[in-house]
Protein backbone atom coordinates (compact mmCIF):
# COMPACT_ATOMS: atom_id res chain seq x y z
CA UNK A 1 79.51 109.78 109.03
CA UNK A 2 80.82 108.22 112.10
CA UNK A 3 80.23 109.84 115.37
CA UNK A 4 82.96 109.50 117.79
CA UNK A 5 82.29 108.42 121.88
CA UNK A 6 82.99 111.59 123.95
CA UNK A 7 85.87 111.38 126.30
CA UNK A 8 85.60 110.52 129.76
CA UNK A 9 86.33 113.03 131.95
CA UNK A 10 87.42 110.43 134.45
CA UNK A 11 88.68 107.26 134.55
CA UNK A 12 88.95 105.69 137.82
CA UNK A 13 91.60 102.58 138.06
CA UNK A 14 91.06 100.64 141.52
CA UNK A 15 94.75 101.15 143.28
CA UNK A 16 96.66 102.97 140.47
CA UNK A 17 100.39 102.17 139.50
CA UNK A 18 102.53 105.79 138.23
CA UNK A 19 105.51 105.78 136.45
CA UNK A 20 106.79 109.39 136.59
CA UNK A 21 109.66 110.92 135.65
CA UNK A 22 111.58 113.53 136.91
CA UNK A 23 114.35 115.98 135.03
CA UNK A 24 117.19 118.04 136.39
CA UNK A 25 117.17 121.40 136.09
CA UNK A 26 118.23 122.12 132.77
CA UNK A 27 119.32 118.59 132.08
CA UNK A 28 122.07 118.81 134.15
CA UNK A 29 123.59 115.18 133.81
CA UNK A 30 124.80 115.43 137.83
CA UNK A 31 122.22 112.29 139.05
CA UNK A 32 124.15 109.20 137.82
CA UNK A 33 127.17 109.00 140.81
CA UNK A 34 126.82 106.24 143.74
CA UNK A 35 126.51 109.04 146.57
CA UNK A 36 123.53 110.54 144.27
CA UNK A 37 121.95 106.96 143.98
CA UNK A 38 122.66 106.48 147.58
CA UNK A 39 120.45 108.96 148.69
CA UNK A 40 117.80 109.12 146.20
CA UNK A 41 117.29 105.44 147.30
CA UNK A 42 117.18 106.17 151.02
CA UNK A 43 114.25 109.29 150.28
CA UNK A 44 112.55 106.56 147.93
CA UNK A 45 112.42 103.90 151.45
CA UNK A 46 111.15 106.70 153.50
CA UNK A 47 108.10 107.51 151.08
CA UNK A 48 106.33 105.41 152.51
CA UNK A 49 106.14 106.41 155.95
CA UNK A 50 106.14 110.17 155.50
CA UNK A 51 103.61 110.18 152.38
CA UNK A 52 101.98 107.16 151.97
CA UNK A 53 103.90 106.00 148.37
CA UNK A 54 104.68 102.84 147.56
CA UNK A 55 108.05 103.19 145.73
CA UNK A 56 108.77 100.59 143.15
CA UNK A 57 111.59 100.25 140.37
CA UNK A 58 113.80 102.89 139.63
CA UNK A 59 116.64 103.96 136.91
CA UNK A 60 118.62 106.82 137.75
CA UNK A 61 119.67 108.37 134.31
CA UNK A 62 122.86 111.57 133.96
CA UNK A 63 119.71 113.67 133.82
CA UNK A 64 116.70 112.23 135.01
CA UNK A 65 115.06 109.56 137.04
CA UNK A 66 112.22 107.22 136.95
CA UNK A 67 110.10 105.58 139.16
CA UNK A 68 107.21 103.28 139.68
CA UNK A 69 104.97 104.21 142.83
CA UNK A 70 101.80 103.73 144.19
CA UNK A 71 99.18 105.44 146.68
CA UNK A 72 98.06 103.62 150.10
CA UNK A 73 94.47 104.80 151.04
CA UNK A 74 95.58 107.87 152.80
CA UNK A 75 98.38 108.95 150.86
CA UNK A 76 98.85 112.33 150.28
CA UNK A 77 98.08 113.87 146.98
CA UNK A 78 100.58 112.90 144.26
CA UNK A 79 102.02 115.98 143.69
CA UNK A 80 102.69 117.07 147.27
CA UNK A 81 104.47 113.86 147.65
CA UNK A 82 106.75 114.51 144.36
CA UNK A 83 107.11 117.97 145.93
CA UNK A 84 108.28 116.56 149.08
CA UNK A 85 110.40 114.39 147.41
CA UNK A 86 111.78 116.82 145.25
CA UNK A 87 112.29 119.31 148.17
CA UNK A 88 114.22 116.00 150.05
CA UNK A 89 116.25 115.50 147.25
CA UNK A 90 117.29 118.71 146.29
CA UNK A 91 118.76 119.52 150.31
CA UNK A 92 120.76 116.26 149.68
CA UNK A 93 122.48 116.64 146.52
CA UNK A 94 123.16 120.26 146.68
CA UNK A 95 125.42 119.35 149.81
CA UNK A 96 126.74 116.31 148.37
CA UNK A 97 127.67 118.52 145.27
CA UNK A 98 127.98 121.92 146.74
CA UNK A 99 125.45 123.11 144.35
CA UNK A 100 123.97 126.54 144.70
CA UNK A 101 121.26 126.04 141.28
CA UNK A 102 118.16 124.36 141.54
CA UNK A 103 118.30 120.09 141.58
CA UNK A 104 114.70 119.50 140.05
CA UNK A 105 113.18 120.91 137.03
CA UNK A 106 109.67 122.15 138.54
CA UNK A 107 107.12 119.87 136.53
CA UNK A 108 106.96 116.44 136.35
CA UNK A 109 105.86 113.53 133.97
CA UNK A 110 103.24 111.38 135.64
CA UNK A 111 101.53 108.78 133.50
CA UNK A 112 98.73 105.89 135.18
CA UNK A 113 99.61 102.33 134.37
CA UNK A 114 96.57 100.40 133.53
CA UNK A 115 96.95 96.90 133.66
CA UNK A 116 99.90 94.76 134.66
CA UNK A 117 101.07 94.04 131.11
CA UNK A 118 101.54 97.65 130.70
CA UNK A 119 103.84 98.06 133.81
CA UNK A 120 106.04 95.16 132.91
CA UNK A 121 106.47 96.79 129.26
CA UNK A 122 107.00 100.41 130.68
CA UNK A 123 110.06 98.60 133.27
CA UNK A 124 111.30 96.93 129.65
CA UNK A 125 111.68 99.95 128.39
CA UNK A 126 113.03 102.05 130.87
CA UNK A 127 115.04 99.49 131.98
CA UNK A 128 116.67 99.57 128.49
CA UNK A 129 117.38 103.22 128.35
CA UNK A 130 120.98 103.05 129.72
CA UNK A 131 121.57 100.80 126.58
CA UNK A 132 120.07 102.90 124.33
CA UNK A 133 121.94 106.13 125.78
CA UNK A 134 124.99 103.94 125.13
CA UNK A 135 125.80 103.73 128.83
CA UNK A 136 126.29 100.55 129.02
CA UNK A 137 126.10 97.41 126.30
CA UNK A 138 123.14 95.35 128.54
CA UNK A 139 120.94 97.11 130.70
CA UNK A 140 122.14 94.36 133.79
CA UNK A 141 125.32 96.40 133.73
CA UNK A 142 123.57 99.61 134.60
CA UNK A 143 124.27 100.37 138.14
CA UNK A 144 122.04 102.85 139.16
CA UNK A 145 118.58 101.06 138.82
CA UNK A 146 116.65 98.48 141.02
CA UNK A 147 113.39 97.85 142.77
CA UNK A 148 112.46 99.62 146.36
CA UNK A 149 109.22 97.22 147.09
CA UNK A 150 107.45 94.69 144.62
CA UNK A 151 104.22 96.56 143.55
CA UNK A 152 101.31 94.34 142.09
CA UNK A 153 98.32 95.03 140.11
């Protein structure tokens, strides 16, 4: 019989990369429109300042985004910032759109990149998903995706 390692309870990775991912309430496809992108963008650039993120590449989906980001040493906790964000956001579009629902579904999909071959196969993929959505025939055409700052392993 084979006896199985026990699980870590922690694994610490020196200076993290996320890629999270963020729905719309109820799928909603309302997120993929230039004055959306616009100022998802702009509350991406002011991460930094206000919370201490990093933000990285992005695609903007109908109903969903992702995102790349990373932690500087006194960042606040992840999911503060993606609260903050979320509560930026939300102001934003419901104006743009004269919404009166919610923007954001309430959780969010975080996952820890682990090594630098991993992020470059997680941006393939998402980078792809406008093709495979049928948005677009090459995933260059895809308007609503692009890189905030260059984050390195």
């Amino acid at each position: 019989m084979h006896r199985h390692l026990p699980r870590l309870d922690r694994i610490w990775i020196r200076d993290p990369i996320y890629f999270l991912t963020i729905c719309s309430y109820r799928r909603k496809p309302i997120l993929d429109q230039a004055v959306i992108a616009k100022l998802l963008m702009r509350e991406w650039r002011r991460a930094r300042p206000q919370h201490g993120w990093a933000i990285g590449r992005y695609v903007i989906m109908p109903d969903h985004v992702h995102f790349f980001c990373a932690a500087e040493a006194e960042a606040k906790p992840l999911s503060v910032f993606v609260g903050s964000w979320k509560e930026w956001t939300s102001k934003g579009i419901k104006n743009a759109l004269s919404l009166t629902s919610p923007v954001w579904q309430e959780e969010f999909f975080d996952h820890v990149l682990r090594s630098c071959e991993s992020y470059s196969e997680k941006w393939n993929y998402v980078r792809d998903n406008p093709v495979r959505a049928q948005l677009v025939s090459k995933a260059d055409d895809w308007p609503y995706q692009g890189e905030i700052e260059e984050l390195r392993f």
